[in-house]
PDB file of N, CA and C in Angstrom:
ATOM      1  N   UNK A   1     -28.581 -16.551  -5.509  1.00  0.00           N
ATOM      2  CA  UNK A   1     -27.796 -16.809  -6.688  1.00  0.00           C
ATOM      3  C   UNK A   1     -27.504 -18.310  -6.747  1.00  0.00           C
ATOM      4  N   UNK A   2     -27.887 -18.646  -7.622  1.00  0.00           N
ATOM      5  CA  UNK A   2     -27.749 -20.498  -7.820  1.00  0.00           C
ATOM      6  C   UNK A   2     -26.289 -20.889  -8.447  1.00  0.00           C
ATOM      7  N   UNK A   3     -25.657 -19.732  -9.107  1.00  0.00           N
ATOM      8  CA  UNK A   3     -24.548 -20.145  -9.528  1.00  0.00           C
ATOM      9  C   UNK A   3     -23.572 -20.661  -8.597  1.00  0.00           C
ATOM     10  N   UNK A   4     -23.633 -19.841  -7.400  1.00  0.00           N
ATOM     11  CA  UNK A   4     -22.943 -20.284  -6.126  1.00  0.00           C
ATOM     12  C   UNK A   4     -21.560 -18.957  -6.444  1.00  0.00           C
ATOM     13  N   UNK A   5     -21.670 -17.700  -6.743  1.00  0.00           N
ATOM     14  CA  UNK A   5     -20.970 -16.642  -6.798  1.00  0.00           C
ATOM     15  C   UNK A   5     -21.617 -15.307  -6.192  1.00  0.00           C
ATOM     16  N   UNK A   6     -21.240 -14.590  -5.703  1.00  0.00           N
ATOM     17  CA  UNK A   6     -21.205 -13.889  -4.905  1.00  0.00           C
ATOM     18  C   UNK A   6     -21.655 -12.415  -6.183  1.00  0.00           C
ATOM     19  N   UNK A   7     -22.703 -11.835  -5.648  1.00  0.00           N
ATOM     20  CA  UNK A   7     -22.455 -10.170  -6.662  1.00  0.00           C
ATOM     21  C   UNK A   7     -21.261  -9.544  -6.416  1.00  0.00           C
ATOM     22  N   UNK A   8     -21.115  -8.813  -7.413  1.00  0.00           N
ATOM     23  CA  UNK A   8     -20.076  -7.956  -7.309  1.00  0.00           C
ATOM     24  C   UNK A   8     -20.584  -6.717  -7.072  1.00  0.00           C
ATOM     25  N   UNK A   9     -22.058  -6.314  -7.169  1.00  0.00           N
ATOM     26  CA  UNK A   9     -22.300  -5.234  -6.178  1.00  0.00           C
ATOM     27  C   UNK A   9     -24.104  -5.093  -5.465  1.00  0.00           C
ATOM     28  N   UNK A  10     -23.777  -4.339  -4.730  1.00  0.00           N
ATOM     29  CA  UNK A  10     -25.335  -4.775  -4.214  1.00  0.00           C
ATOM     30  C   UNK A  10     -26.294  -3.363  -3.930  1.00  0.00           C
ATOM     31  N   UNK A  11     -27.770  -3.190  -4.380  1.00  0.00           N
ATOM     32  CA  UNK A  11     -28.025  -1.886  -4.454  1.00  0.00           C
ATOM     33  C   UNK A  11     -28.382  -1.561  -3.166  1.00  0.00           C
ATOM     34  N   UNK A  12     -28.056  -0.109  -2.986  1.00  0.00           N
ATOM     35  CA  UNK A  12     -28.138   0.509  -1.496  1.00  0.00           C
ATOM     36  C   UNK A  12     -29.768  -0.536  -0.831  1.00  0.00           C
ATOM     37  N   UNK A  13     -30.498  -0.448  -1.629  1.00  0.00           N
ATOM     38  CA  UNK A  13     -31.873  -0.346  -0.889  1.00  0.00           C
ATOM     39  C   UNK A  13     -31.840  -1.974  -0.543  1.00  0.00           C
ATOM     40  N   UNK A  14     -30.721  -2.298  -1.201  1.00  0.00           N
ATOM     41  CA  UNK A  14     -31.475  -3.994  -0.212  1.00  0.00           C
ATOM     42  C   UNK A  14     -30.347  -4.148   1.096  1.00  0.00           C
ATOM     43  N   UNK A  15     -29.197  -3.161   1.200  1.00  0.00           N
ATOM     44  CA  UNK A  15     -28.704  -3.469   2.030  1.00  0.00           C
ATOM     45  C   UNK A  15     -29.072  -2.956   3.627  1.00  0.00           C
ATOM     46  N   UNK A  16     -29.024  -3.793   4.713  1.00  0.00           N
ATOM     47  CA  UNK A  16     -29.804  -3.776   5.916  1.00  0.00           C
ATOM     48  C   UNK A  16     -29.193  -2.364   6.690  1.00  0.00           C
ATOM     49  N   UNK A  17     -29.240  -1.308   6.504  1.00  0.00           N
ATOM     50  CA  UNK A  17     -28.222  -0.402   7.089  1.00  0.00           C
ATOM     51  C   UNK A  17     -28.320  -0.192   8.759  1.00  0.00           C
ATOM     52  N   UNK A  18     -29.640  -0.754   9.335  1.00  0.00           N
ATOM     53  CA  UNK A  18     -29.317  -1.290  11.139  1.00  0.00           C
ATOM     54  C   UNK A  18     -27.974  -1.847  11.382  1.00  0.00           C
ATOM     55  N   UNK A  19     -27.774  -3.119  10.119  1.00  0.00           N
ATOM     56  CA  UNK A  19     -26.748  -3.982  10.496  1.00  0.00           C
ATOM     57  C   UNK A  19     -25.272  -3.374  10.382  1.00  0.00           C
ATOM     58  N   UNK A  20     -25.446  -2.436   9.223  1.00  0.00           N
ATOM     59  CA  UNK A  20     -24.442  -1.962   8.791  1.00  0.00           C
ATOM     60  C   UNK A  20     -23.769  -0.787   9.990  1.00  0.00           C
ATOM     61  N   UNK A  21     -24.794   0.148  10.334  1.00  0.00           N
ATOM     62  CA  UNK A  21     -24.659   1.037  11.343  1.00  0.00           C
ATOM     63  C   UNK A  21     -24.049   0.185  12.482  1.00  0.00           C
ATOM     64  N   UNK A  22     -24.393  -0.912  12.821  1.00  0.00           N
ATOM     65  CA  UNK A  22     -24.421  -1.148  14.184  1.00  0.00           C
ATOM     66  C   UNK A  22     -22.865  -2.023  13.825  1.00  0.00           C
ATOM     67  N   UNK A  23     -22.451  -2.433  12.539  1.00  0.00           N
ATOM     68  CA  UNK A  23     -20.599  -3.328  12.568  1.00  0.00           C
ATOM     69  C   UNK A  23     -20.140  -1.830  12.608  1.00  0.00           C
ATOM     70  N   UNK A  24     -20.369  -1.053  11.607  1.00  0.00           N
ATOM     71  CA  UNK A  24     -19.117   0.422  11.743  1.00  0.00           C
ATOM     72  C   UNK A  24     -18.689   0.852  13.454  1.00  0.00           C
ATOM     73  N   UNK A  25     -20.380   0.505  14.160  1.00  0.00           N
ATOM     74  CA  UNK A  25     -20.051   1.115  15.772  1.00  0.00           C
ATOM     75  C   UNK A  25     -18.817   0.684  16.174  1.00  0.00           C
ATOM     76  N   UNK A  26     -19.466  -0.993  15.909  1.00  0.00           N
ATOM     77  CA  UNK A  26     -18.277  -2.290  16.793  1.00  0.00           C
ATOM     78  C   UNK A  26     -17.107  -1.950  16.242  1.00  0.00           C
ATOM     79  N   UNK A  27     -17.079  -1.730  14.912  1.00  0.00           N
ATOM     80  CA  UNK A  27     -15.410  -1.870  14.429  1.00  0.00           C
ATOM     81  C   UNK A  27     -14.933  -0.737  15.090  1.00  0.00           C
ATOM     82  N   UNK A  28     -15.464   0.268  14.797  1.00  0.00           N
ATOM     83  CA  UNK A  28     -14.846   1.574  15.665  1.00  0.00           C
ATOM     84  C   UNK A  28     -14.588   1.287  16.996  1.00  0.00           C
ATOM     85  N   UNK A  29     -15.427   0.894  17.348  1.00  0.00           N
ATOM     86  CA  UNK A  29     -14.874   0.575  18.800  1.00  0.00           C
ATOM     87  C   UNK A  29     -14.070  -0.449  19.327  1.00  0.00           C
ATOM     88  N   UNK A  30     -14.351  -1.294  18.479  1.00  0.00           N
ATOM     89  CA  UNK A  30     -12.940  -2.030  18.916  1.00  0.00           C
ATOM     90  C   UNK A  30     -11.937  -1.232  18.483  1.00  0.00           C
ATOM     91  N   UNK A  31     -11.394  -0.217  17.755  1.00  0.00           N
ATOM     92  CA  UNK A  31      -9.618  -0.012  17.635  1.00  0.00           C
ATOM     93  C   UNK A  31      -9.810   1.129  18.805  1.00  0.00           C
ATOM     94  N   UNK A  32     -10.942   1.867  19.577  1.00  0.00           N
ATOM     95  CA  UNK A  32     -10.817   2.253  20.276  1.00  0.00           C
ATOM     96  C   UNK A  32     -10.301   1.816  21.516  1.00  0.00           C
ATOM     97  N   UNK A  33     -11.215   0.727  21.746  1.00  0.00           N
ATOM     98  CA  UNK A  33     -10.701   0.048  23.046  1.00  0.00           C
ATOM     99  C   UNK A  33      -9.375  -0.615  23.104  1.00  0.00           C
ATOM    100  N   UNK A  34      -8.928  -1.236  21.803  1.00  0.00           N
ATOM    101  CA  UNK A  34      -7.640  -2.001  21.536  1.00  0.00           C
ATOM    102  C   UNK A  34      -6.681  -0.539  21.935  1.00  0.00           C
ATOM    103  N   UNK A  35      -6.894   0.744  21.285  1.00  0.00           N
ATOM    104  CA  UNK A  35      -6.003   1.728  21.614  1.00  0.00           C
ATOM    105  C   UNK A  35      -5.474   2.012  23.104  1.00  0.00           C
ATOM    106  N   UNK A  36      -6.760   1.998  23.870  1.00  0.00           N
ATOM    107  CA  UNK A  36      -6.864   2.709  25.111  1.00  0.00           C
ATOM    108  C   UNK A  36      -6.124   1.347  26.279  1.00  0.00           C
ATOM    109  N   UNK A  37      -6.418  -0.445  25.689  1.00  0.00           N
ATOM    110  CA  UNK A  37      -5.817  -1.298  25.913  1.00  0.00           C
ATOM    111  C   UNK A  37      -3.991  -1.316  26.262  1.00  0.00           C
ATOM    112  N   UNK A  38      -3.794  -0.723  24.905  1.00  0.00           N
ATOM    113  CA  UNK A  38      -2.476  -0.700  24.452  1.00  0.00           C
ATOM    114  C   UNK A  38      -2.009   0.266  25.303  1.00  0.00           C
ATOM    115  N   UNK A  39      -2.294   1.723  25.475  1.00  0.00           N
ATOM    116  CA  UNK A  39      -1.842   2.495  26.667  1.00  0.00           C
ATOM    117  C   UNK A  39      -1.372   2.096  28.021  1.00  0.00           C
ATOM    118  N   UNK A  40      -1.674   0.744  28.353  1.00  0.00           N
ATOM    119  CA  UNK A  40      -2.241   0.679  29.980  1.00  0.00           C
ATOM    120  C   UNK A  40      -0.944   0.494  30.436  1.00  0.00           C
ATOM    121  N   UNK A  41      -0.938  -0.319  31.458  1.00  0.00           N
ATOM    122  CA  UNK A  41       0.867  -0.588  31.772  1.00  0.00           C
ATOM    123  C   UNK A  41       0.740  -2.010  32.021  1.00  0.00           C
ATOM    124  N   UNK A  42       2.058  -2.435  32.051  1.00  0.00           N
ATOM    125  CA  UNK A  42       2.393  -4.263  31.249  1.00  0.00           C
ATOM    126  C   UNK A  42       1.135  -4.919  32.022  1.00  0.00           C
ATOM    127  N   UNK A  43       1.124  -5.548  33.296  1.00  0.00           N
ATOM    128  CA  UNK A  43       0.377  -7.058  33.475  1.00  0.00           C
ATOM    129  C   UNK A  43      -1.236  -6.276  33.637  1.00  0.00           C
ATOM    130  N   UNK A  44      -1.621  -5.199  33.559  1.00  0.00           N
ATOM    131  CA  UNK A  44      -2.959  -4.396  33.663  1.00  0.00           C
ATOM    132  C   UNK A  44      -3.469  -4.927  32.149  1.00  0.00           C
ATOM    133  N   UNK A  45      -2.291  -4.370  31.329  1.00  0.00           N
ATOM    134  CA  UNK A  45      -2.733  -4.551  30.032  1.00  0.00           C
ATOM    135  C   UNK A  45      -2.856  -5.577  29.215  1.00  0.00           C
ATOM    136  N   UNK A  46      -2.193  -6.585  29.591  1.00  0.00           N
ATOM    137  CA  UNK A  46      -2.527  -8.112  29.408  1.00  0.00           C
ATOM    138  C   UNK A  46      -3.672  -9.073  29.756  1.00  0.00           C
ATOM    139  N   UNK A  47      -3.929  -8.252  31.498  1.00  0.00           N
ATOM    140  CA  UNK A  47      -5.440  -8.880  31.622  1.00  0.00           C
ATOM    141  C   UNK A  47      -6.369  -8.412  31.105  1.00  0.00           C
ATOM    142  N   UNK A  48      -6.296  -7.225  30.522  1.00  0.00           N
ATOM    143  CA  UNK A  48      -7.622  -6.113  29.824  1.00  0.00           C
ATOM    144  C   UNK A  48      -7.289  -6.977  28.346  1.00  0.00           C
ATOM    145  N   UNK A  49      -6.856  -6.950  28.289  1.00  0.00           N
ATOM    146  CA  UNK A  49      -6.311  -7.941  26.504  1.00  0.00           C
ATOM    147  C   UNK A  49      -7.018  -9.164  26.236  1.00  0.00           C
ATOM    148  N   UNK A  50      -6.829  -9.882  27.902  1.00  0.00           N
ATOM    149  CA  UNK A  50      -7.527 -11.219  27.862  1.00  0.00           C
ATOM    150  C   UNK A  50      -8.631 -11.441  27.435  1.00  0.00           C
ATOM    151  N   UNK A  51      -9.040 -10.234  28.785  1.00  0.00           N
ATOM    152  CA  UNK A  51     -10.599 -10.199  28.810  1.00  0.00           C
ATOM    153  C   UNK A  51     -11.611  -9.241  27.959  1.00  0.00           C
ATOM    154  N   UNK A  52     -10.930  -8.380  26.871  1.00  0.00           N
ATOM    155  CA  UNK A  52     -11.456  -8.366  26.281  1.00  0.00           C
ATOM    156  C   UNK A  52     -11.580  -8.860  24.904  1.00  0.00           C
ATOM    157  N   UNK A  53     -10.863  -9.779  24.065  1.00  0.00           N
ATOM    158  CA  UNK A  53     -10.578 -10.892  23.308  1.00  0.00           C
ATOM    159  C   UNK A  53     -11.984 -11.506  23.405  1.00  0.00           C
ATOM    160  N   UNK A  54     -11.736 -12.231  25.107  1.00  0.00           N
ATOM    161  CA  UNK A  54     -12.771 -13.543  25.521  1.00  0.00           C
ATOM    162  C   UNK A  54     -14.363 -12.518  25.030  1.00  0.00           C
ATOM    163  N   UNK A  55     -14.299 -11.391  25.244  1.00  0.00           N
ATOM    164  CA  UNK A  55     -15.837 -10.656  25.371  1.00  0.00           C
ATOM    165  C   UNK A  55     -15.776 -10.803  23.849  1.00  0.00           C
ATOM    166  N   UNK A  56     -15.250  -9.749  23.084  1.00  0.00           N
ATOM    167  CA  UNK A  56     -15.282  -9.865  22.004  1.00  0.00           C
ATOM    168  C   UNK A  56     -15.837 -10.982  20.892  1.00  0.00           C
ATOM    169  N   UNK A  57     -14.952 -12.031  21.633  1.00  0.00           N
ATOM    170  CA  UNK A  57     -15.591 -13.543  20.735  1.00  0.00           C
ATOM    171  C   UNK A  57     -16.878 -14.111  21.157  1.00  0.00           C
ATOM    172  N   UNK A  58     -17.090 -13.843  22.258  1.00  0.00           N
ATOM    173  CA  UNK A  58     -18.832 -14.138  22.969  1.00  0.00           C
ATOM    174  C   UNK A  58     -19.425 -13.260  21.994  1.00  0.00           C
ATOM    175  N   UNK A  59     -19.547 -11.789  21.967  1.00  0.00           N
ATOM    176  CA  UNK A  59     -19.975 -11.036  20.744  1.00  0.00           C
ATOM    177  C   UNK A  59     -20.494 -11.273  19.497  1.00  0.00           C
ATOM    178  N   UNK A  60     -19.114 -11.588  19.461  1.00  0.00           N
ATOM    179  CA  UNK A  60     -19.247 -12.045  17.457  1.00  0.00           C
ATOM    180  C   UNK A  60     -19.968 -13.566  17.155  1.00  0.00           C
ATOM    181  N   UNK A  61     -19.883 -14.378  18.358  1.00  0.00           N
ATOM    182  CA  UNK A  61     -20.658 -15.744  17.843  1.00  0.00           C
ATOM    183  C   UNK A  61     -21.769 -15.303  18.091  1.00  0.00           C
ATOM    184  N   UNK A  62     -22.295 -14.910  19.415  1.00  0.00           N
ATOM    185  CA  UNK A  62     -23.785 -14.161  19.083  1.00  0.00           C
ATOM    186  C   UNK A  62     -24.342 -13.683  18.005  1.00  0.00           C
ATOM    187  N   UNK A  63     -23.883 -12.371  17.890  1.00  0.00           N
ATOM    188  CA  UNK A  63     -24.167 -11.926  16.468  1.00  0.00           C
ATOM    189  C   UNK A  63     -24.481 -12.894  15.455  1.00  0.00           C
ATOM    190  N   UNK A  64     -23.635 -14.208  15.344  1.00  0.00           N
ATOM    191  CA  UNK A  64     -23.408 -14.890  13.907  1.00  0.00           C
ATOM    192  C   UNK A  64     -24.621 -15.941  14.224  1.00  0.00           C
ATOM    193  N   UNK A  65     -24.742 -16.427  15.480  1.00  0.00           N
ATOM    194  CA  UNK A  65     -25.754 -17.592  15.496  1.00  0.00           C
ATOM    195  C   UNK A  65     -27.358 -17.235  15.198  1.00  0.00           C
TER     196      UNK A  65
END
C-alpha cells in the first residue's frame, strides 16, 4: 500500500496461518506459564519471573529479526 495506511481487513487466503497458529500457541502459553508463575511462593516466584521475562524477550526478538 503506497498510501502508507494499513487495510482494514485482510482476506483469509493471504493470511500466513503457520504464523498465526504458532502466536495463538505462544500467547496461550504465556498466560499459562505467567499463571503457574504466579502460584509459586515469594523469592521462587520472582526468580521464575526473571527468568522467564529474560527468555521471553530472547523469543520475541528472534521471531522479529
Amino acid at each position: 500500500m503506497s498510501d502508507g495506511f494499513e487495510p482494514t481487513s485482510v482476506r483469509l487466503r493471504d493470511v500466513p496461518i503457520g504464523r498465526e497458529v504458532t502466536n495463538g500457541v505462544l500467547s496461550l502459553g504465556f498466560y499459562v506459564v505467567c499463571g503457574v508463575i504466579g502460584l509459586l511462593p515469594g523469592s521462587l516466584r520472582n526468580r521464575a519471573a526473571d527468568a522467564f521475562v529474560t527468555w521471553s524477550e530472547s523469543v520475541d526478538e528472534q521471531r522479529h529479526s
